[in-house]
Every structure is written in structure tokens, then in C-alpha cells.
C-alpha atoms as a PDB file:
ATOM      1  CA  UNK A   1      19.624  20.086  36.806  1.00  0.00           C
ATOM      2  CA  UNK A   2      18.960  16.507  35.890  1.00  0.00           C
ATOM      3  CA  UNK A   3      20.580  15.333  39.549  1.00  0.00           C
ATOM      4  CA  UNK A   4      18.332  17.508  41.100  1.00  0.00           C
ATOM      5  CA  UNK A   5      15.227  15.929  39.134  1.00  0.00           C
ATOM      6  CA  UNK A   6      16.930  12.506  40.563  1.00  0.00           C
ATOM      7  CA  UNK A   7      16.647  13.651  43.881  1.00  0.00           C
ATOM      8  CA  UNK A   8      13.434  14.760  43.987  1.00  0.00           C
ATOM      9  CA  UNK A   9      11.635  11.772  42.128  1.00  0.00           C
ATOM     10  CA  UNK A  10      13.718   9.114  43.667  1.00  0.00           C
ATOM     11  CA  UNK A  11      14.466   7.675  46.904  1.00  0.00           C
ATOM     12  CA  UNK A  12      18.413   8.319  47.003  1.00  0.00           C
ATOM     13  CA  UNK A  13      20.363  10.663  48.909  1.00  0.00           C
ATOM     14  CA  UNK A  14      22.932  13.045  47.367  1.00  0.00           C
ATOM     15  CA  UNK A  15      26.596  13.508  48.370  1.00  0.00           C
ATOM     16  CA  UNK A  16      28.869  16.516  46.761  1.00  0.00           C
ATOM     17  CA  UNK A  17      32.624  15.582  46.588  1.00  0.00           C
ATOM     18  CA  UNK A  18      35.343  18.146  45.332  1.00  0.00           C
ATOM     19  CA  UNK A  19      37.471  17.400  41.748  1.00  0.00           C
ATOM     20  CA  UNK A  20      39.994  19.930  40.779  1.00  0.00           C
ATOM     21  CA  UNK A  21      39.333  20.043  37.054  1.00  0.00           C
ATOM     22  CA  UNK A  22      41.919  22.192  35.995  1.00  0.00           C
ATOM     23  CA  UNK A  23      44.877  22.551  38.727  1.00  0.00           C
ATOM     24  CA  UNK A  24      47.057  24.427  36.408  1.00  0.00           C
ATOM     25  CA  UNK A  25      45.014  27.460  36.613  1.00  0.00           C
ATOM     26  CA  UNK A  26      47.267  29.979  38.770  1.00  0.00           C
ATOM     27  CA  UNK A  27      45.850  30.648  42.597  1.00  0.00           C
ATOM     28  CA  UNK A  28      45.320  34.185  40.759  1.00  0.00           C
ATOM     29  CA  UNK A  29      43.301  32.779  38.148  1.00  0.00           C
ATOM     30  CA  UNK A  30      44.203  33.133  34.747  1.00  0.00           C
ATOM     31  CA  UNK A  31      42.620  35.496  31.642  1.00  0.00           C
ATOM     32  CA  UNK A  32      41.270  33.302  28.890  1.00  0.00           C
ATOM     33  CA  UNK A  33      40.378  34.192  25.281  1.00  0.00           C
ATOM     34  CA  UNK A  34      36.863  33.567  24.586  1.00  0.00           C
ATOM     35  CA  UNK A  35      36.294  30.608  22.111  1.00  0.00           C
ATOM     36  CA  UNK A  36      32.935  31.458  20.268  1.00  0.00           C
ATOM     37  CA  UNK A  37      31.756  34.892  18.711  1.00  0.00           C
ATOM     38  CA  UNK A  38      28.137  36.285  18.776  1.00  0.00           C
ATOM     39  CA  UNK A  39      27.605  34.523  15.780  1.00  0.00           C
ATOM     40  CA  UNK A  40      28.809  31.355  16.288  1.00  0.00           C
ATOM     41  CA  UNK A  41      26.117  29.060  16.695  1.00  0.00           C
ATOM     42  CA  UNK A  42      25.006  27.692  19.857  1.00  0.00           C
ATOM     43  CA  UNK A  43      26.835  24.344  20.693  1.00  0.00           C
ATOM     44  CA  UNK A  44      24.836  21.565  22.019  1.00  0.00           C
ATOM     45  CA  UNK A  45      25.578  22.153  26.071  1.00  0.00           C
ATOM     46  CA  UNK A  46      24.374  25.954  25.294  1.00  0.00           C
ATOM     47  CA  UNK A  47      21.089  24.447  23.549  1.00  0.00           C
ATOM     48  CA  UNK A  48      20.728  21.769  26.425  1.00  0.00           C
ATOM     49  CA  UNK A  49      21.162  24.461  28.831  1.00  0.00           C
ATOM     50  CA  UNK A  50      18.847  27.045  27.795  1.00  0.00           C
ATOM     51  CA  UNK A  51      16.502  24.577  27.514  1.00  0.00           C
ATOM     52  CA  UNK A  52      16.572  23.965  31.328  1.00  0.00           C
ATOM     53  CA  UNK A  53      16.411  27.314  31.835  1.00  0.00           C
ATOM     54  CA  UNK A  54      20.470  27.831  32.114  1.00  0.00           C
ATOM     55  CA  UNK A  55      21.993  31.088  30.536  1.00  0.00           C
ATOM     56  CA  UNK A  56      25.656  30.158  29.151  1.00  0.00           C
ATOM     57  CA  UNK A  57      26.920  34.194  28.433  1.00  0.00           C
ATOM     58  CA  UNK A  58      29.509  34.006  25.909  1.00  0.00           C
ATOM     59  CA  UNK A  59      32.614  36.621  26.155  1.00  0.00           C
ATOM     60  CA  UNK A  60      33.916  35.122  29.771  1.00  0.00           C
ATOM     61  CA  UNK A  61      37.948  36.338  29.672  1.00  0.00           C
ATOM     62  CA  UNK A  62      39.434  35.046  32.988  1.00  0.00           C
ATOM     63  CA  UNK A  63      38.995  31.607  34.341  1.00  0.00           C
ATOM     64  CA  UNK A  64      39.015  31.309  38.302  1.00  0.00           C
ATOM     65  CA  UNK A  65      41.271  29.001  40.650  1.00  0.00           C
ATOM     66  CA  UNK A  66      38.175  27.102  41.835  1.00  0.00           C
ATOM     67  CA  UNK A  67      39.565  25.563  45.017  1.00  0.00           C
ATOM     68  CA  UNK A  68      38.381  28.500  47.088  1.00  0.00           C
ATOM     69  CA  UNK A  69      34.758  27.814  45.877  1.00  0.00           C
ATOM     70  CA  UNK A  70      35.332  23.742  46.528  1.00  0.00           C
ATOM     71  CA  UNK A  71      35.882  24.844  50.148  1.00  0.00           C
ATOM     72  CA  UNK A  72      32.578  26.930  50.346  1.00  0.00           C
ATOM     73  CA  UNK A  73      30.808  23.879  48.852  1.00  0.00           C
ATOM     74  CA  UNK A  74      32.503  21.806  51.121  1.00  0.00           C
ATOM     75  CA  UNK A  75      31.012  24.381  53.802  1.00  0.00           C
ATOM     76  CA  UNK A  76      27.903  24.095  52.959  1.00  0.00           C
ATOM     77  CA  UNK A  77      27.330  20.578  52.368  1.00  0.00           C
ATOM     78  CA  UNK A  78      28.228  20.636  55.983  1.00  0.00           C
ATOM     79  CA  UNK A  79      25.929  23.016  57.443  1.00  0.00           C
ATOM     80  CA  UNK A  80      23.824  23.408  54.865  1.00  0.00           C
ATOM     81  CA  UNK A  81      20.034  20.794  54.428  1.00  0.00           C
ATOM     82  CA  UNK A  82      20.046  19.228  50.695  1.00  0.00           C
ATOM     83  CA  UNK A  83      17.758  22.023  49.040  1.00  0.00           C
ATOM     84  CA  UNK A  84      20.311  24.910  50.315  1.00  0.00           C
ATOM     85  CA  UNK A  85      23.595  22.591  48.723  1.00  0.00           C
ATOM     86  CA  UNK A  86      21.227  22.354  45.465  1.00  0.00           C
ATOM     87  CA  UNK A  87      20.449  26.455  45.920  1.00  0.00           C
ATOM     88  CA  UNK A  88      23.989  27.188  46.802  1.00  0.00           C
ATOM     89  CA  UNK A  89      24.818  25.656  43.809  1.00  0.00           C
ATOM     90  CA  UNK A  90      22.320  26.659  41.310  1.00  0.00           C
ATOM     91  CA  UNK A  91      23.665  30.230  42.455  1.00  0.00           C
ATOM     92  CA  UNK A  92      27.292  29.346  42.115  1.00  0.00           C
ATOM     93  CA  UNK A  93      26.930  27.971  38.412  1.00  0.00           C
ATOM     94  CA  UNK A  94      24.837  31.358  37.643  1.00  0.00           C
ATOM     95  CA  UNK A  95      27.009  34.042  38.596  1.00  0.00           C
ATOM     96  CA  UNK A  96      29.738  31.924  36.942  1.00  0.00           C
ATOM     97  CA  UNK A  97      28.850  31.132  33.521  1.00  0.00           C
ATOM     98  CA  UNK A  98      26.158  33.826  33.237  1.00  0.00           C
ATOM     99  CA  UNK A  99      27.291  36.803  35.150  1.00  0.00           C
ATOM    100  CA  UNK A 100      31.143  36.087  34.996  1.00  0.00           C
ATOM    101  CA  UNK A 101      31.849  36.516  38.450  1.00  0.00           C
ATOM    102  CA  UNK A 102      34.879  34.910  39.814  1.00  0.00           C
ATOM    103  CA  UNK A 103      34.474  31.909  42.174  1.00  0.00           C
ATOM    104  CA  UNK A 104      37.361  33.178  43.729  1.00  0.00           C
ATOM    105  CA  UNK A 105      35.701  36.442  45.527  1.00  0.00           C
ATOM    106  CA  UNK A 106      35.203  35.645  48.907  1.00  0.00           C
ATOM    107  CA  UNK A 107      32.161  38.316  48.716  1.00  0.00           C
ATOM    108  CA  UNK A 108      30.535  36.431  45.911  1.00  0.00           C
ATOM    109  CA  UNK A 109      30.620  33.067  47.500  1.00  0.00           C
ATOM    110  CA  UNK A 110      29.754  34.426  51.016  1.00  0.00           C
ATOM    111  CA  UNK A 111      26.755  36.634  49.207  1.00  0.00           C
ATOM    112  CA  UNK A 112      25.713  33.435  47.898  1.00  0.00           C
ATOM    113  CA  UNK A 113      25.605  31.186  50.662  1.00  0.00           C
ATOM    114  CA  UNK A 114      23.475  34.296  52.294  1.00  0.00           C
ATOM    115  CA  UNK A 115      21.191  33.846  49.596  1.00  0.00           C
ATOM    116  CA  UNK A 116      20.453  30.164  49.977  1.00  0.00           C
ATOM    117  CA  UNK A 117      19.973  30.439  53.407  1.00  0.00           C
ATOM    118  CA  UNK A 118      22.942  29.968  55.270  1.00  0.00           C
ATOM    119  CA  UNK A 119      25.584  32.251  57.065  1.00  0.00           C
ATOM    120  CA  UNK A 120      27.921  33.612  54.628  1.00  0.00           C
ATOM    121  CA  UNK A 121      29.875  35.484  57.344  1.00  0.00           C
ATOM    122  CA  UNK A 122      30.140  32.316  59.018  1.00  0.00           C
ATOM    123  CA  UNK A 123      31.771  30.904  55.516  1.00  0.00           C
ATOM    124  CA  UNK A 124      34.103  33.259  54.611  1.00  0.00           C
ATOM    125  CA  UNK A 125      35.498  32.994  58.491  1.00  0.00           C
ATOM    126  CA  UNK A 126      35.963  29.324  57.043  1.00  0.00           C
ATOM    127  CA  UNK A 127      37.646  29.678  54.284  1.00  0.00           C
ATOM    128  CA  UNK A 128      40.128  32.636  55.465  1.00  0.00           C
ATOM    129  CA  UNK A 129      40.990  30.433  58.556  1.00  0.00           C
ATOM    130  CA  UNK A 130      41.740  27.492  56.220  1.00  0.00           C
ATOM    131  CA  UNK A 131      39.453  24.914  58.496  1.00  0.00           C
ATOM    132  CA  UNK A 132      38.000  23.359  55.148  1.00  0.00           C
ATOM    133  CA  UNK A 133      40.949  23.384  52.949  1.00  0.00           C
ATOM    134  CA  UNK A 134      42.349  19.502  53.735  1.00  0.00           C
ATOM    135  CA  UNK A 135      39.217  18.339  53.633  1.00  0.00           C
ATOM    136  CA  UNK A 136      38.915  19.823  50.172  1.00  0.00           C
ATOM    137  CA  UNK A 137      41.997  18.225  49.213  1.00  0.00           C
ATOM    138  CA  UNK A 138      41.734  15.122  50.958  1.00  0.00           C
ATOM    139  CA  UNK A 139      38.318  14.764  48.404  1.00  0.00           C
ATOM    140  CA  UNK A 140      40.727  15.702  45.476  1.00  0.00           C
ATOM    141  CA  UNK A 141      43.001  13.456  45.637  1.00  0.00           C
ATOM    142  CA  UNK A 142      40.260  10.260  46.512  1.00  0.00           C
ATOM    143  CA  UNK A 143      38.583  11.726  43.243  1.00  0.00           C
ATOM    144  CA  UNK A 144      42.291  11.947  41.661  1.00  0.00           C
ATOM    145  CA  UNK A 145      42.734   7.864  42.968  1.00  0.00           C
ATOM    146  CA  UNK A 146      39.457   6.493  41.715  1.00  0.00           C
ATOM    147  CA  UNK A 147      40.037   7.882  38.473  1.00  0.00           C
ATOM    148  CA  UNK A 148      37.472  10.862  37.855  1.00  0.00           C
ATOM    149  CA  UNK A 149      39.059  12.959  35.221  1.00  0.00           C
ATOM    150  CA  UNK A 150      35.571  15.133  34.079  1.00  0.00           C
ATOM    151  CA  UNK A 151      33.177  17.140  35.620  1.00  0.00           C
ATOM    152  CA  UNK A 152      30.624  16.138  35.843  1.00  0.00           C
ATOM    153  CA  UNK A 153      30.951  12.396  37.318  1.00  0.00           C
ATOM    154  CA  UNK A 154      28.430  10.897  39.182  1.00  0.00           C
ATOM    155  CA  UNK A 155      28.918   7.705  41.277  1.00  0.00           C
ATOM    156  CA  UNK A 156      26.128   5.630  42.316  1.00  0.00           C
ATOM    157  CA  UNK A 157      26.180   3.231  44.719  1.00  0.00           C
ATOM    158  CA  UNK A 158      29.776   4.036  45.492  1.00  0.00           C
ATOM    159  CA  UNK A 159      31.050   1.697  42.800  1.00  0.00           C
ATOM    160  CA  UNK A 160      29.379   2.948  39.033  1.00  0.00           C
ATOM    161  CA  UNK A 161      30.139   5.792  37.762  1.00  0.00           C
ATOM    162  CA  UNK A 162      28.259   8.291  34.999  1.00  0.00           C
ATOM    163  CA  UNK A 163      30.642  10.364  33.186  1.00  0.00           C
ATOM    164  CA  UNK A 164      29.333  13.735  31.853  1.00  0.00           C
ATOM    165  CA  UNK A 165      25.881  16.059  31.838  1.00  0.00           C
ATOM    166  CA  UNK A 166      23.622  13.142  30.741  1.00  0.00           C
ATOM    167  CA  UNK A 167      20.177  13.353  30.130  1.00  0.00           C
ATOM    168  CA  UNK A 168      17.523  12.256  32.515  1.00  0.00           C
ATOM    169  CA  UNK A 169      16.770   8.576  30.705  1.00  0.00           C
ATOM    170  CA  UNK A 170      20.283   7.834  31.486  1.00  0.00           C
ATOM    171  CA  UNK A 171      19.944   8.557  35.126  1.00  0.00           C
ATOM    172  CA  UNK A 172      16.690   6.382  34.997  1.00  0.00           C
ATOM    173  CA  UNK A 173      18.423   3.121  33.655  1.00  0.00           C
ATOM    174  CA  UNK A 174      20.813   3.258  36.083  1.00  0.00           C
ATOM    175  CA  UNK A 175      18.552   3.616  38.981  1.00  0.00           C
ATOM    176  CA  UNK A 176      16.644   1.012  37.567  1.00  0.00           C
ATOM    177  CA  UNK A 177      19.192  -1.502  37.145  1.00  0.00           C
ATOM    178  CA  UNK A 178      20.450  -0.782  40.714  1.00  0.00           C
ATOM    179  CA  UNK A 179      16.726  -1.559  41.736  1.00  0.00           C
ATOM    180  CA  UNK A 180      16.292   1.808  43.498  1.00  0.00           C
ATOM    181  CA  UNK A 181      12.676   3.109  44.276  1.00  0.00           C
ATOM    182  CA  UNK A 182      11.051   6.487  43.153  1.00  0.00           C
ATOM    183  CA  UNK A 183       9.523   8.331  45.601  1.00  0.00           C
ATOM    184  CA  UNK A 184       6.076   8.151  46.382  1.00  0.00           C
ATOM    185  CA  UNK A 185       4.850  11.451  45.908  1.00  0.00           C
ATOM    186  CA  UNK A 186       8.111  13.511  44.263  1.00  0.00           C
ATOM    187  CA  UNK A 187       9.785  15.954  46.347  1.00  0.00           C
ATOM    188  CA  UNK A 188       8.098  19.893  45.280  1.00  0.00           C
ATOM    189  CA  UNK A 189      10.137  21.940  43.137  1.00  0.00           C
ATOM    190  CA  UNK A 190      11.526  25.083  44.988  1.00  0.00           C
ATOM    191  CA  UNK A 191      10.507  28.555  43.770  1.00  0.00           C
ATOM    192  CA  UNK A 192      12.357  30.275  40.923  1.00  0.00           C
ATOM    193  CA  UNK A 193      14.512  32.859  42.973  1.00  0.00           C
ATOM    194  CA  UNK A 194      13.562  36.554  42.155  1.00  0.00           C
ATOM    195  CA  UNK A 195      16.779  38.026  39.922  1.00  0.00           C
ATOM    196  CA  UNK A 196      17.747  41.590  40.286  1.00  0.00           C
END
């Protein structure tokens, strides 16, 4: 959320890169225990979130092998324009930590890539056929080298790096100290999608 603000009020491009958070997880995923209760009280990322607008459904029992859904965002920061990546992955965090669908159904990632714009026949032929796996794990392990161990991390300027979902003023300094511009007039907001 607070990237995409970046983006649209500054003049700085945006560039995805994979990071394998938890590589433990079996390639069939693995069925988790949830950690909080209906009464538990909210915990600050929960409050943050639904404060941007971001649902965080509690009760999620299996966590997904993600490296199927790093090679559909790989995809689509290839053949996808800036808002669709930012779309693609708006709907990607969504059915994830709201709906608890798994990242690792082809169908929901394709579906999703349909949504934002793009072809999500032409993605799923991707990822069965394997075309986008090395460069997946080619951005791994250069995330593995430079020492990013969180998601998320940003990196500005190729060199400084911003560890964690930081609020906007943070973003700002930085900018700032890097002498980057804003934008003249910011970049429009896109229209809340429609939910069925």
C-alpha cells in the first residue's frame, strides 16, 4: 500500500524481485494451526491493515509453497504495465490473507492475472512449462546473497535498503535524503475493484 502511494507521488520507478521467505514449506504446502482466536485482539499489522482498507481473516490452516506464485509475479512484471503488477498484486495478497486461497492453484493465480488485465491462460502455459522458474530462482538466491532475510525489503537506489511494512514518513525521508523528486501532479488512484 504505502509503495504504491510512493509510486504514484514520486518520480521513481518500481522493480518486483522474488525472496523465498519460508523454503521449508513442502512443494505441497503445509497445514498450519492458527495463532489468534476471535477474541484475541487485533495485533498492530491487523490494525495498520484495516486501516488501509486490508482485511487480515483470522482461522487460515495451511500455508502455501509460494514459489509457484513468485513465477506468476515474475510473469507479470514481464508482460504486465506497472498498475497491472500493483493490481496483480493487490489481488494476490487478497485472496491470500482474506479469502485463504492457496497461491499454489494455478486457477487462482491465472484467474487473477485475468482480472488485472492480462492473459492468465497465457500464465499458467508459463508456469506449467517451467519458462519462469530460473529466473525465479536466479532472483532468490541474489536476494539470498545481498542479505534480505524479511518480507517486506525495499531497496532504493540499488544500495539502501528498508526492512519491513513501514509507514509512509519513512518512505519520505529516504526519498528525500536520496534527493528524489515528487511528481508534479501525482499519478490518479485506480478504481476500487467491484468484489463478488
Amino acid at each position: 500500500m504505502e509503495v504504491e502511494r510512493v509510486y504514484r507521488e514520486w518520480d521513481v520507478s518500481i522493480e518486483w524481485a522474488p525472496f523465498f521467505l519460508d523454503p521449508s514449506i513442502p512443494p505441497e504446502g503445509r497445514v498450519r494451526t492458527p495463532t489468534t482466536t476471535a477474541d484475541t485482539p487485533p495485533s498492530d499489522m491487523e490494525l495498520r491493515g484495516e486501516a488501509l482498507g486490508v482485511k487480515f481473516t483470522r482461522g487460515r490452516t495451511f500455508q502455501p509453497h509460494t514459489h509457484r506464485a513468485l513465477e506468476a509475479s515474475e510473469w507479470v512484471s514481464e508482460f504486465g504495465d506497472t498498475e497491472q503488477v500493483f493490481e496483480y498484486h493487490r489481488r494476490l495478497f487478497r485472496a491470500h490473507f482474506t479469502d485463504h486461497e492457496s497461491l499454489m492453484d494455478l486457477d487462482v493465480l491465472a484467474r487473477e492475472a485475468t482480472a488485472s488485465g492480462l492473459d492468465g491462460t497465457a500464465l499458467r502455459a508459463a508456469i506449467e512449462s517451467g519458462e519462469v522458474r530460473e529466473a525465479v530462482d536466479e532472483g532468490i538466491a541474489h536476494a539470498n546473497a545481498i542479505g534480505v532475510t524479511a518480507i517486506p525489503t525495499f531497496i532504493f537506489d540499488g544500495k539502501y535498503a528498508v526492512v519491513g511494512a513501514h509507514e509512509y514518513p519513512t518512505f519520505v525521508r529516504v526519498l528525500e535524503q536520496l534527493g528524489a523528486r515528487r511528481r508534479e501532479v501525482p499519478l490518479p488512484q485506480p478504481p476500487e475493484p467491484p468484489r463478488v
